[in-house]
PDB file of N, CA and C in Angstrom:
ATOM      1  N   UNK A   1       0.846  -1.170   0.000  1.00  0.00           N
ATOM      2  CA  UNK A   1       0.000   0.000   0.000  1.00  0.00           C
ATOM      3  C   UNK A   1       0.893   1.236   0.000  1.00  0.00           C
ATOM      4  N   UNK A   2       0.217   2.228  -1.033  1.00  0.00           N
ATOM      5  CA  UNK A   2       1.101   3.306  -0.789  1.00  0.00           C
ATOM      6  C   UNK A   2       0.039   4.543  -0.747  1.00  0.00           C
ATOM      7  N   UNK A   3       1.239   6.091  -0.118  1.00  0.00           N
ATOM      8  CA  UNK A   3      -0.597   6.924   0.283  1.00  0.00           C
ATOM      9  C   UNK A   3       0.416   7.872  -0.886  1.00  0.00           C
ATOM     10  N   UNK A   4      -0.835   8.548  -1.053  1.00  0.00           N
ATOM     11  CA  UNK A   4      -0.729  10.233  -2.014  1.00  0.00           C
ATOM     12  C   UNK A   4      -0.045  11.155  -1.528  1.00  0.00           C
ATOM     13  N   UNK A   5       0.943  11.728  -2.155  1.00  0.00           N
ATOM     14  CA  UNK A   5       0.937  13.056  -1.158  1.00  0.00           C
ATOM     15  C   UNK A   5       1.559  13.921  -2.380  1.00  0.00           C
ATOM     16  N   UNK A   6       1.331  15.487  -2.229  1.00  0.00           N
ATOM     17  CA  UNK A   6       1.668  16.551  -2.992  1.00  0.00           C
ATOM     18  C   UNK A   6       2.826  16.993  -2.439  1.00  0.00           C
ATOM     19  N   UNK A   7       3.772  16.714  -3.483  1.00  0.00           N
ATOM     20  CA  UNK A   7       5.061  17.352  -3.566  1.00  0.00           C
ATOM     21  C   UNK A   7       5.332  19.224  -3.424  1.00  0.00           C
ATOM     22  N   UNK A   8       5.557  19.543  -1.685  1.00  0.00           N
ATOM     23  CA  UNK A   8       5.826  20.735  -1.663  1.00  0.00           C
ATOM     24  C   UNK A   8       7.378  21.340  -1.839  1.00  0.00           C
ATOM     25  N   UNK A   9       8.370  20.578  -2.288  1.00  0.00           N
ATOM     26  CA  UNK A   9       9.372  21.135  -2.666  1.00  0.00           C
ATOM     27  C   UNK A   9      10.419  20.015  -3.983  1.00  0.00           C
ATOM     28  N   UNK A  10       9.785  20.949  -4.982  1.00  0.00           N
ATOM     29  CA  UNK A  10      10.586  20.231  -6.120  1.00  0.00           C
ATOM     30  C   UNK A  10      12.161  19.729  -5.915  1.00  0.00           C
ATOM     31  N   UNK A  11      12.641  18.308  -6.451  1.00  0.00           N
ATOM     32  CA  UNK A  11      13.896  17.925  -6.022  1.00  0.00           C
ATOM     33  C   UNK A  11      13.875  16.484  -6.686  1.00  0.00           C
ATOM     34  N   UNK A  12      15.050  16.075  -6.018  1.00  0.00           N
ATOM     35  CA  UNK A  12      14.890  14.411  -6.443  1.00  0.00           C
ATOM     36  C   UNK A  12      14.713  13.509  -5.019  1.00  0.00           C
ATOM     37  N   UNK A  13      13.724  12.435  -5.108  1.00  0.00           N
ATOM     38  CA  UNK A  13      13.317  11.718  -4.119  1.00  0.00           C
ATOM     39  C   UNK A  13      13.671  10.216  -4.240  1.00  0.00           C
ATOM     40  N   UNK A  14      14.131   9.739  -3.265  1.00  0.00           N
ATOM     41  CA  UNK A  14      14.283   7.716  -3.059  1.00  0.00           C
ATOM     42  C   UNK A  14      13.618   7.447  -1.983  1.00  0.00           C
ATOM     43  N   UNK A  15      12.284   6.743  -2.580  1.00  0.00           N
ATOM     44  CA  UNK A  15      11.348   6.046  -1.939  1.00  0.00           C
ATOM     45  C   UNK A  15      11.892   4.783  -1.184  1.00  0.00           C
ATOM     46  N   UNK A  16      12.324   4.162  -1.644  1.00  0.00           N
ATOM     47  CA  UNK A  16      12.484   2.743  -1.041  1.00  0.00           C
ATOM     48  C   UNK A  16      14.077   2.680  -1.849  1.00  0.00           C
ATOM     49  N   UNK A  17      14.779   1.872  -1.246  1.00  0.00           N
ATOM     50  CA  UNK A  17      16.460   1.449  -1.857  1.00  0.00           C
ATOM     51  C   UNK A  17      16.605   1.224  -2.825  1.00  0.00           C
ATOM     52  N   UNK A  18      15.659  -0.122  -2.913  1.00  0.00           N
ATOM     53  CA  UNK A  18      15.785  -0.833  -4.032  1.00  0.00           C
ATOM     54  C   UNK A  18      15.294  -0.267  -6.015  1.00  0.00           C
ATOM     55  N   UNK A  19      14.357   1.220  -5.341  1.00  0.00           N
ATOM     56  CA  UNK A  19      14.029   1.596  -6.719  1.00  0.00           C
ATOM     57  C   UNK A  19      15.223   2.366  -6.600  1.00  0.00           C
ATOM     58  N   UNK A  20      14.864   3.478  -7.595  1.00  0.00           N
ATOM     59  CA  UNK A  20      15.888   4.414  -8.173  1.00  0.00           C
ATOM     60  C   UNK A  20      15.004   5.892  -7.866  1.00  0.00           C
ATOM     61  N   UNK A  21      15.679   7.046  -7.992  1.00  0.00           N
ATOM     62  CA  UNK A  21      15.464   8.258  -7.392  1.00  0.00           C
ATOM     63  C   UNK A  21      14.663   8.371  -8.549  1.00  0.00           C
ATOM     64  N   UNK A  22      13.085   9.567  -8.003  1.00  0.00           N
ATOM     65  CA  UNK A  22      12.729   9.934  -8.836  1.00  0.00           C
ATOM     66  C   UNK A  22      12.745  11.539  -8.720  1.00  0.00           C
ATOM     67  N   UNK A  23      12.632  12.392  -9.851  1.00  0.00           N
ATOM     68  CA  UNK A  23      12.400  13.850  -9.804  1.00  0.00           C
ATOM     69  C   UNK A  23      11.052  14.594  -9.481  1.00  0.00           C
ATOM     70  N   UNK A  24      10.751  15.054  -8.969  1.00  0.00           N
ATOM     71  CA  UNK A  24       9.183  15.810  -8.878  1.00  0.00           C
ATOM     72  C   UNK A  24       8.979  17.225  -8.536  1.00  0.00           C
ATOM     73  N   UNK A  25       8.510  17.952  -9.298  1.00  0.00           N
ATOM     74  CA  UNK A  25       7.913  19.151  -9.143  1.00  0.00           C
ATOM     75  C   UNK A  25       7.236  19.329  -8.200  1.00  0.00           C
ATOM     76  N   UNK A  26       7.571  20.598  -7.476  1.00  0.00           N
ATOM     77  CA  UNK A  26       6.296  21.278  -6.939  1.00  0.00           C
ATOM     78  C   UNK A  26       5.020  21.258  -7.072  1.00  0.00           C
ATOM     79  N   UNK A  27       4.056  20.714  -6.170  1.00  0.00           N
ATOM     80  CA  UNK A  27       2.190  20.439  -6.674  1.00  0.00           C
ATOM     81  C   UNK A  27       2.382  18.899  -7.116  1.00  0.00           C
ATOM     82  N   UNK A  28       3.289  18.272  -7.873  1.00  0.00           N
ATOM     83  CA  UNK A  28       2.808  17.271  -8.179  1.00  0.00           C
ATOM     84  C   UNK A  28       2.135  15.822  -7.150  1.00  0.00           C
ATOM     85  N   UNK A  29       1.399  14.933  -7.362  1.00  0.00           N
ATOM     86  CA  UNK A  29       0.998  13.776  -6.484  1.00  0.00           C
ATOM     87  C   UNK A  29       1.967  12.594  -7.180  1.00  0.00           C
ATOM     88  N   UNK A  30       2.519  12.293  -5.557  1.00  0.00           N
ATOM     89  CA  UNK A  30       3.413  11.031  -5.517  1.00  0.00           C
ATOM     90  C   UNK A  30       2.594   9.867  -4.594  1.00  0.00           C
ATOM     91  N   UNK A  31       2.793   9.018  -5.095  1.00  0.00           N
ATOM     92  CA  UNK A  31       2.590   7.948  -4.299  1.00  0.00           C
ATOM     93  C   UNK A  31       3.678   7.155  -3.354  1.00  0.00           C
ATOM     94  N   UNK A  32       3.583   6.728  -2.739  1.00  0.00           N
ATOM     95  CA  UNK A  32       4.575   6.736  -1.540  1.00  0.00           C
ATOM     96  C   UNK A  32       4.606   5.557  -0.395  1.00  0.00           C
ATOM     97  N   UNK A  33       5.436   5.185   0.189  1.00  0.00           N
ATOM     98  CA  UNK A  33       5.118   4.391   1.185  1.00  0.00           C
ATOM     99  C   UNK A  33       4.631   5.608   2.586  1.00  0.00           C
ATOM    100  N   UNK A  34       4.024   4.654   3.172  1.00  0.00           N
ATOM    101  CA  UNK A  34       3.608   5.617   4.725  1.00  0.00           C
ATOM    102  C   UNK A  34       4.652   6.298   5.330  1.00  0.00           C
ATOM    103  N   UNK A  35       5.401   5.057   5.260  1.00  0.00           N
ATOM    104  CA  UNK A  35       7.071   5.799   6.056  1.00  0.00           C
ATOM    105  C   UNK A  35       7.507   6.958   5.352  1.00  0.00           C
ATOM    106  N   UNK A  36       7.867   7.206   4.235  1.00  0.00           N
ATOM    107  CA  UNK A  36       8.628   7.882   3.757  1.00  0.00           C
ATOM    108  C   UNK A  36       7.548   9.437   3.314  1.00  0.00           C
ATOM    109  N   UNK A  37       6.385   9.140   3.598  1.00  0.00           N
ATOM    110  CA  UNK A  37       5.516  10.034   3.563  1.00  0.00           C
ATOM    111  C   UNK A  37       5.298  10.779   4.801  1.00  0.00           C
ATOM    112  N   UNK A  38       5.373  10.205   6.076  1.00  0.00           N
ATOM    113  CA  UNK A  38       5.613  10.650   7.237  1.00  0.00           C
ATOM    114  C   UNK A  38       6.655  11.374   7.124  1.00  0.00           C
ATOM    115  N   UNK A  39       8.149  11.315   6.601  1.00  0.00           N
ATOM    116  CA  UNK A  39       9.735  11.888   6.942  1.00  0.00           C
ATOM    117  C   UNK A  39       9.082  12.992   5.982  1.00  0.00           C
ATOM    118  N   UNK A  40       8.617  12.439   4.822  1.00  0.00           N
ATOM    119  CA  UNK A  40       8.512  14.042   3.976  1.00  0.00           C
ATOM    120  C   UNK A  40       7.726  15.533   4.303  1.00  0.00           C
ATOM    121  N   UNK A  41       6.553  14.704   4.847  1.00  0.00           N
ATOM    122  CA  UNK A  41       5.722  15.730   5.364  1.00  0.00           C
ATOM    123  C   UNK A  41       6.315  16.587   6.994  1.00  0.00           C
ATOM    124  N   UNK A  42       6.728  15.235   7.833  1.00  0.00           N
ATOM    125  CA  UNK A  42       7.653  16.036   8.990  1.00  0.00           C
ATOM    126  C   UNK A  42       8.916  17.044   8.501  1.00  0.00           C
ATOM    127  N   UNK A  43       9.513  17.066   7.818  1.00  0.00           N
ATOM    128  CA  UNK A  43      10.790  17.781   6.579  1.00  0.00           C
ATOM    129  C   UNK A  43       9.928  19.165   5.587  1.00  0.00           C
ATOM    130  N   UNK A  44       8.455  18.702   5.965  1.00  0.00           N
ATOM    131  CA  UNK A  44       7.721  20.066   5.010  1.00  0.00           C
ATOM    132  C   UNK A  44       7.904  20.047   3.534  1.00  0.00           C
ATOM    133  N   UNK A  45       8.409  18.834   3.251  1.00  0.00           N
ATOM    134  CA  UNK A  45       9.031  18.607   1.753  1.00  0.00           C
ATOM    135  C   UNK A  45       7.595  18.097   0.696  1.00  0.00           C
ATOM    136  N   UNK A  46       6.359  17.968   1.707  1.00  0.00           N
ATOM    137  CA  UNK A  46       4.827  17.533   0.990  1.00  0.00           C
ATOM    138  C   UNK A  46       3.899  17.538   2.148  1.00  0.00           C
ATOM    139  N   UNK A  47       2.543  17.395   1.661  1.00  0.00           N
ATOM    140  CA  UNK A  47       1.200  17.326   2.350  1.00  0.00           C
ATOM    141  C   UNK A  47       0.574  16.370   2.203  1.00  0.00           C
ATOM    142  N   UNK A  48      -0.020  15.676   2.894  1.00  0.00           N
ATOM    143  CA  UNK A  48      -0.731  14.121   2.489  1.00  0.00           C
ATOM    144  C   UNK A  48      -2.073  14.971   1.722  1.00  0.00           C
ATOM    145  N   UNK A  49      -2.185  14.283   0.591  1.00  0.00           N
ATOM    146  CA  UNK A  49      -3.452  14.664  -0.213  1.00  0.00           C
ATOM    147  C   UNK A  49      -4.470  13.997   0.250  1.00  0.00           C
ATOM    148  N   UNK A  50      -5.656  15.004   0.518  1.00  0.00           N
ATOM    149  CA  UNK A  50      -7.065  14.395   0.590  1.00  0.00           C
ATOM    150  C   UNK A  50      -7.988  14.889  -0.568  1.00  0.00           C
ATOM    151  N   UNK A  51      -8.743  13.883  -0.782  1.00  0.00           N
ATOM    152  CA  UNK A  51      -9.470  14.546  -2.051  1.00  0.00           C
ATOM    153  C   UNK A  51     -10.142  15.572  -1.552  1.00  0.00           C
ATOM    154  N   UNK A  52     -11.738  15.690  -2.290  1.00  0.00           N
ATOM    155  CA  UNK A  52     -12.836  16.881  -2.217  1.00  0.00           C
ATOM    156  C   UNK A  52     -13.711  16.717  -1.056  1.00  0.00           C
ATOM    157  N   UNK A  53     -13.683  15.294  -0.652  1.00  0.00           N
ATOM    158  CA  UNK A  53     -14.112  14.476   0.576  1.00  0.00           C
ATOM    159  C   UNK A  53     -13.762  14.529   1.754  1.00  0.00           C
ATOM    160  N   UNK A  54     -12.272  15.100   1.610  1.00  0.00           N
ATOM    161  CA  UNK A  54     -10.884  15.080   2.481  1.00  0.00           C
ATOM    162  C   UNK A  54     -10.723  13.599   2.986  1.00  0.00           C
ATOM    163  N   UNK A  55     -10.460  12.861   2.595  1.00  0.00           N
ATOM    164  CA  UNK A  55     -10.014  11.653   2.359  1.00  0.00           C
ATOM    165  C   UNK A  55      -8.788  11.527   1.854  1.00  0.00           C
ATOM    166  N   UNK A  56      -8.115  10.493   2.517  1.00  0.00           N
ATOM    167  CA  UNK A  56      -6.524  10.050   2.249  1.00  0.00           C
ATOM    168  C   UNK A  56      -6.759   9.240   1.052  1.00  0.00           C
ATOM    169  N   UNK A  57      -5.973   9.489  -0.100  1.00  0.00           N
ATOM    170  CA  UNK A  57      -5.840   8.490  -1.554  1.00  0.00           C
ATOM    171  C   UNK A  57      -4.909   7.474  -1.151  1.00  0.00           C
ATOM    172  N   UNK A  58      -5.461   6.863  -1.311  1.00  0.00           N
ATOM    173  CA  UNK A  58      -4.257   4.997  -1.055  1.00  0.00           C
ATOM    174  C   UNK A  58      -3.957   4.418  -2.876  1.00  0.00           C
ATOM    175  N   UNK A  59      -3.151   4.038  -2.603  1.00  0.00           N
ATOM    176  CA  UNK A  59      -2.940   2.950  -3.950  1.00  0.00           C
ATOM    177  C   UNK A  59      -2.151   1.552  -3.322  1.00  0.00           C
ATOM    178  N   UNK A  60      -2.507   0.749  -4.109  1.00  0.00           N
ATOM    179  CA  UNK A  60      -2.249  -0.784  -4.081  1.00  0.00           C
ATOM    180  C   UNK A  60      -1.367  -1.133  -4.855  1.00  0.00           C
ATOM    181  N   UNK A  61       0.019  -0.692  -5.037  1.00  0.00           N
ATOM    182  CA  UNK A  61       1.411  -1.533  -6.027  1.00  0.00           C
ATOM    183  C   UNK A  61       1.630  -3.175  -5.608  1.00  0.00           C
TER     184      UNK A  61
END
């Protein structure tokens, strides 16, 4: 499971080891593990996205 979150500071990001770094803009939605969505958002580096519902977006990789 991975959650949504909006990229508040454009850069390059490594989710997990084993992938490879990705780049992301400012505003954009990443999907993410929990962990690494927790460090980003504590770092101010994103916001967990809720939709129009305010609901957390999950995805299933």
């Amino acid at each position: 499971m991975k959650v949504v979150v909006e990229i508040l500071e454009a850069g390059k990001y490594r989710d997990v080891a084993w992938e490879g770094e990705f780049v992301s803009a400012k505003g954009e939605l990443r999907a993410v593990t929990p962990s690494y969505a927790a460090q980003l958002i504590k770092q101010s580096k994103a916001a967990l996205y809720t939709d129009s519902d305010g609901e957390m977006s999950f995805t299933y990789k």
